[in-house]
Protein backbone atom coordinates (compact mmCIF):
# COMPACT_ATOMS: atom_id res chain seq x y z
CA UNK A 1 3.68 -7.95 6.21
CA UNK A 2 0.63 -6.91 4.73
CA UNK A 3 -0.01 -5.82 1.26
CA UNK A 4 -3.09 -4.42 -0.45
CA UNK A 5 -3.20 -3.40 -3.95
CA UNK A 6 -5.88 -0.01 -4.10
CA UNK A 7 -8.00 1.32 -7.10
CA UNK A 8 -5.03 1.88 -8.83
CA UNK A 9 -3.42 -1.53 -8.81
CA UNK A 10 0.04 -0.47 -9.12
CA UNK A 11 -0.06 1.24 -5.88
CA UNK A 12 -0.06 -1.17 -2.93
CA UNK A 13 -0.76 -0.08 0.66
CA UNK A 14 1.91 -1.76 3.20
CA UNK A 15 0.95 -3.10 6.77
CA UNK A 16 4.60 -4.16 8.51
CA UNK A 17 3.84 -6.12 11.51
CA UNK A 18 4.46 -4.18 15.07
CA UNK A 19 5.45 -6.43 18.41
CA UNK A 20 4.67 -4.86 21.40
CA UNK A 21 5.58 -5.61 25.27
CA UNK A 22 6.05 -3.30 28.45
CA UNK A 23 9.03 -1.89 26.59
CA UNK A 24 7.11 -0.46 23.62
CA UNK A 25 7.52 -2.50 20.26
CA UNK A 26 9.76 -3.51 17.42
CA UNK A 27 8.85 -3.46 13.86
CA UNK A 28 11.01 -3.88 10.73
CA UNK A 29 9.50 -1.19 7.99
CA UNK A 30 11.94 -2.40 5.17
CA UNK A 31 12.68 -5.79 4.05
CA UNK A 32 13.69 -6.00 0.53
CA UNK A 33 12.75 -9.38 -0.13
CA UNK A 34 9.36 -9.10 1.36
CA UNK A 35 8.56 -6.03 -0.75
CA UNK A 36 9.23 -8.03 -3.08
CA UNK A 37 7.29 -10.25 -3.15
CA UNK A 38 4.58 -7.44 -2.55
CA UNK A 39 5.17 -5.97 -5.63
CA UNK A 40 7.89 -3.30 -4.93
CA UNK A 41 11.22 -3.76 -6.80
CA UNK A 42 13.17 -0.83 -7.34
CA UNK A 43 15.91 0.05 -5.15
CA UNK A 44 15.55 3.31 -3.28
CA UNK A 45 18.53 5.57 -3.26
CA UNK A 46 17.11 8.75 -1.08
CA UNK A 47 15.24 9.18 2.08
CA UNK A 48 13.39 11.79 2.68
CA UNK A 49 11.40 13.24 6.50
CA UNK A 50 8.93 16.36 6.72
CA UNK A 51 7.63 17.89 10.05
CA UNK A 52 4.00 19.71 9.11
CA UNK A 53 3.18 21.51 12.74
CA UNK A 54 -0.35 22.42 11.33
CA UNK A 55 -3.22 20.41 10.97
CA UNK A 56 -4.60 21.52 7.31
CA UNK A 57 -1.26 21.43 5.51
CA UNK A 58 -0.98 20.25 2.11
CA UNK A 59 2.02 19.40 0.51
CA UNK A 60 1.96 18.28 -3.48
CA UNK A 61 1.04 17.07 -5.93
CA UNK A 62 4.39 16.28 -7.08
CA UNK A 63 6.51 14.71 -9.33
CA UNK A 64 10.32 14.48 -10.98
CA UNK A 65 10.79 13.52 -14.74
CA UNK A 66 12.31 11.02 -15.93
CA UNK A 67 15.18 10.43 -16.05
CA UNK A 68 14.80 11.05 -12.43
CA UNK A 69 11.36 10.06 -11.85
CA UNK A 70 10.68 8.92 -8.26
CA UNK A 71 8.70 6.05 -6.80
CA UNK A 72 8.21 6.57 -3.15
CA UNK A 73 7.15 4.25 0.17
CA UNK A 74 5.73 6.90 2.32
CA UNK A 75 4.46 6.71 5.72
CA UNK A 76 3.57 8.63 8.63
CA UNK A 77 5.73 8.15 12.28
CA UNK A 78 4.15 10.92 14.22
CA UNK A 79 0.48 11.83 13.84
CA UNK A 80 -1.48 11.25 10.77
CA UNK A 81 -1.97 12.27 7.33
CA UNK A 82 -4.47 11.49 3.90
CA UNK A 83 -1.87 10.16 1.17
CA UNK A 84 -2.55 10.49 -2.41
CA UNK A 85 -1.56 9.28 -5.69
CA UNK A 86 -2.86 10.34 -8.59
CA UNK A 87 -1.87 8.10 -12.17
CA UNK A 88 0.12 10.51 -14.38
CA UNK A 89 0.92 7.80 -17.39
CA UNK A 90 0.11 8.51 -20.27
CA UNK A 91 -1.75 5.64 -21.83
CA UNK A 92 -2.34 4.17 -18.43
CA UNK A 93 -6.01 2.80 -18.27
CA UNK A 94 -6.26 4.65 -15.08
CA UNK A 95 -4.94 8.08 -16.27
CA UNK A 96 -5.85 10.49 -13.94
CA UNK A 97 -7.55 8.99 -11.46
CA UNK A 98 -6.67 9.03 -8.05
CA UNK A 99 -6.72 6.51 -5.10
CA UNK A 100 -5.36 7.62 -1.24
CA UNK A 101 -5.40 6.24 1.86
CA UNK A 102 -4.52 7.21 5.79
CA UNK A 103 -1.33 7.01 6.91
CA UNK A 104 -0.48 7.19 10.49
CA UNK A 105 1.79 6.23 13.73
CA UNK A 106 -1.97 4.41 14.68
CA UNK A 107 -1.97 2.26 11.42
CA UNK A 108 1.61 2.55 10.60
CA UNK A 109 0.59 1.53 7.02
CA UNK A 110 2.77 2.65 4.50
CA UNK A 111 2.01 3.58 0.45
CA UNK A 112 4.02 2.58 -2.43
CA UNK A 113 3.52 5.42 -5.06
CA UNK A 114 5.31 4.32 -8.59
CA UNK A 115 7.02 6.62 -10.63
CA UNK A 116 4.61 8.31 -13.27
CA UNK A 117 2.55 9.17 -10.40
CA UNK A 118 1.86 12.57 -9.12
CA UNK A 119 2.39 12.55 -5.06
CA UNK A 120 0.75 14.70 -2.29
CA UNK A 121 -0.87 14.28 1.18
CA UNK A 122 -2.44 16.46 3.80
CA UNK A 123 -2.31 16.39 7.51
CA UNK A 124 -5.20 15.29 9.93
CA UNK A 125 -3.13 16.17 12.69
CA UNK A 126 -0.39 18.76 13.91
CA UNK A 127 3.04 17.91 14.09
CA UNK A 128 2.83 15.14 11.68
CA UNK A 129 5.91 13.69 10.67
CA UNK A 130 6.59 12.07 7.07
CA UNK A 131 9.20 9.60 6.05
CA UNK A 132 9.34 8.26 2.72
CA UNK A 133 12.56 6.29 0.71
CA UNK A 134 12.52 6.86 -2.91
CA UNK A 135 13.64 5.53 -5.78
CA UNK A 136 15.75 8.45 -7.98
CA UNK A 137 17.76 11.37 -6.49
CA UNK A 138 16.08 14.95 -6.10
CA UNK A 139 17.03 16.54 -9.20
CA UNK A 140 15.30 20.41 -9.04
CA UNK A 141 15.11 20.44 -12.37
CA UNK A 142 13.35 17.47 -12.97
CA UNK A 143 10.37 18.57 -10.59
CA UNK A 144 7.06 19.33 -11.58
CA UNK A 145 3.96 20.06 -9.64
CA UNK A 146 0.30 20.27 -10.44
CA UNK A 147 -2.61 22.43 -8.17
CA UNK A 148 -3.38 20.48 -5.35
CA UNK A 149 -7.33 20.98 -5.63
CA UNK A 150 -6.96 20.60 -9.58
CA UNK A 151 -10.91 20.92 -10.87
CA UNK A 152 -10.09 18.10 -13.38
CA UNK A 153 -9.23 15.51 -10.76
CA UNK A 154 -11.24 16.54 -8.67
CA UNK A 155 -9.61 15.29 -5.35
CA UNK A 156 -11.83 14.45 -2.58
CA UNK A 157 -9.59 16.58 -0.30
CA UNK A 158 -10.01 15.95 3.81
CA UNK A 159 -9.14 19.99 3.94
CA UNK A 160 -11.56 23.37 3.20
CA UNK A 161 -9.20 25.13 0.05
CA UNK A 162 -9.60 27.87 2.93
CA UNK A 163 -8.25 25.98 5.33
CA UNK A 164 -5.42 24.41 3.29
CA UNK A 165 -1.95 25.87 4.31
CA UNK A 166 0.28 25.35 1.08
CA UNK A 167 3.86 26.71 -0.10
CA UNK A 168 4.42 29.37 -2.44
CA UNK A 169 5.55 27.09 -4.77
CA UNK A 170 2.12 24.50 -4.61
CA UNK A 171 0.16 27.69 -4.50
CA UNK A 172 0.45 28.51 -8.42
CA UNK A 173 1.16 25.06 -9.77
CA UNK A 174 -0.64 24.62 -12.65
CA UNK A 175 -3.84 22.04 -13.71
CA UNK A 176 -3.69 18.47 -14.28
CA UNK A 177 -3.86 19.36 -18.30
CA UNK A 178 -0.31 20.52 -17.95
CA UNK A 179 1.10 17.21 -16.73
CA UNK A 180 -0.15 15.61 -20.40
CA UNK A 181 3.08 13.64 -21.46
CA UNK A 182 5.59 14.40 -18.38
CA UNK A 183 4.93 10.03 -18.17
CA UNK A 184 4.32 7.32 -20.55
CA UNK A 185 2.32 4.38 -19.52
């Protein structure tokens, strides 16, 4: 397995190995002693899958509170998609920055996202399925959300903000000034 720490050395992009022959191929996406020794060492108690059928949709940038903040390995089975995490902590030297990376049934990398992190991603393709395990239980009232195209982080999104197709909900979140404090580094 393959592990690459980004910008934002707490989140580490994940290569699993693939073996292919004339049947197709075999790959084993979770070892818990090899994420390990990546770097990963929580134990993940959900999973979660999304189907986006547009290309253009943007889902995010989320988060849950402690005490039911989530980490999350994310990665794409079916199409393609531009993950992003952007450093919510407090205190963190890299406070609100963001780093992201593509995630797709191609490069069948897969992105660790801590908890403290916001968490988003848009699709390149239609029909782009998600899969990600986290780390803490859905709690509703534990979620928070800020505006996807937030002018203070100033994401370098692979979508128009005319193009974007967003929920309700992601619509009216609110800037990145609100999330001050939801984390501490």
């Amino acid at each position: 397995m393959k592990a690459e720490r980004l910008a934002i050395p707490d989140v580490i992009l994940v290569t699993p190995p693939r073996f292919s022959d004339n049947r197709g191929f075999f790959s084993e996406t979770y070892n818990i002693q090899r994420m390990k020794e990546a770097g990963i060492d929580l134990p993940f108690v959900q999973d979660n899958q999304s189907l986006s059928v547009q290309k253009g949709v943007v889902r995010g940038l989320h988060c849950q509170l402690a005490p039911y903040a989530q980490g999350k390995l994310v990665r794409c089975t079916r199409g393609a998609i531009w993950d992003v995490a952007v450093d919510a902590r407090t205190g963190s030297p890299t406070y609100g920055r963001w780093v992201a990376a593509e995630l797709s049934e191609e490069n069948w990398s897969q992105l660790w996202i801590p908890p403290g992190f916001l968490h988003g991603f848009c699709t390149l393709t239609g029909n782009a399925e998600v899969q990600y395990k986290c780390t803490g239980l859905y709690d509703k009232a534990s979620e928070r959300a800020v505006i996807w195209n937030s002018r203070e982080l100033a994401i370098d999104w692979p979508v128009k903000p005319e193009e974007a197709v967003l929920s309700e909900k992601d619509l009216v979140a609110p800037e990145f000034s609100a999330a001050k404090d939801w984390f501490r580094y």
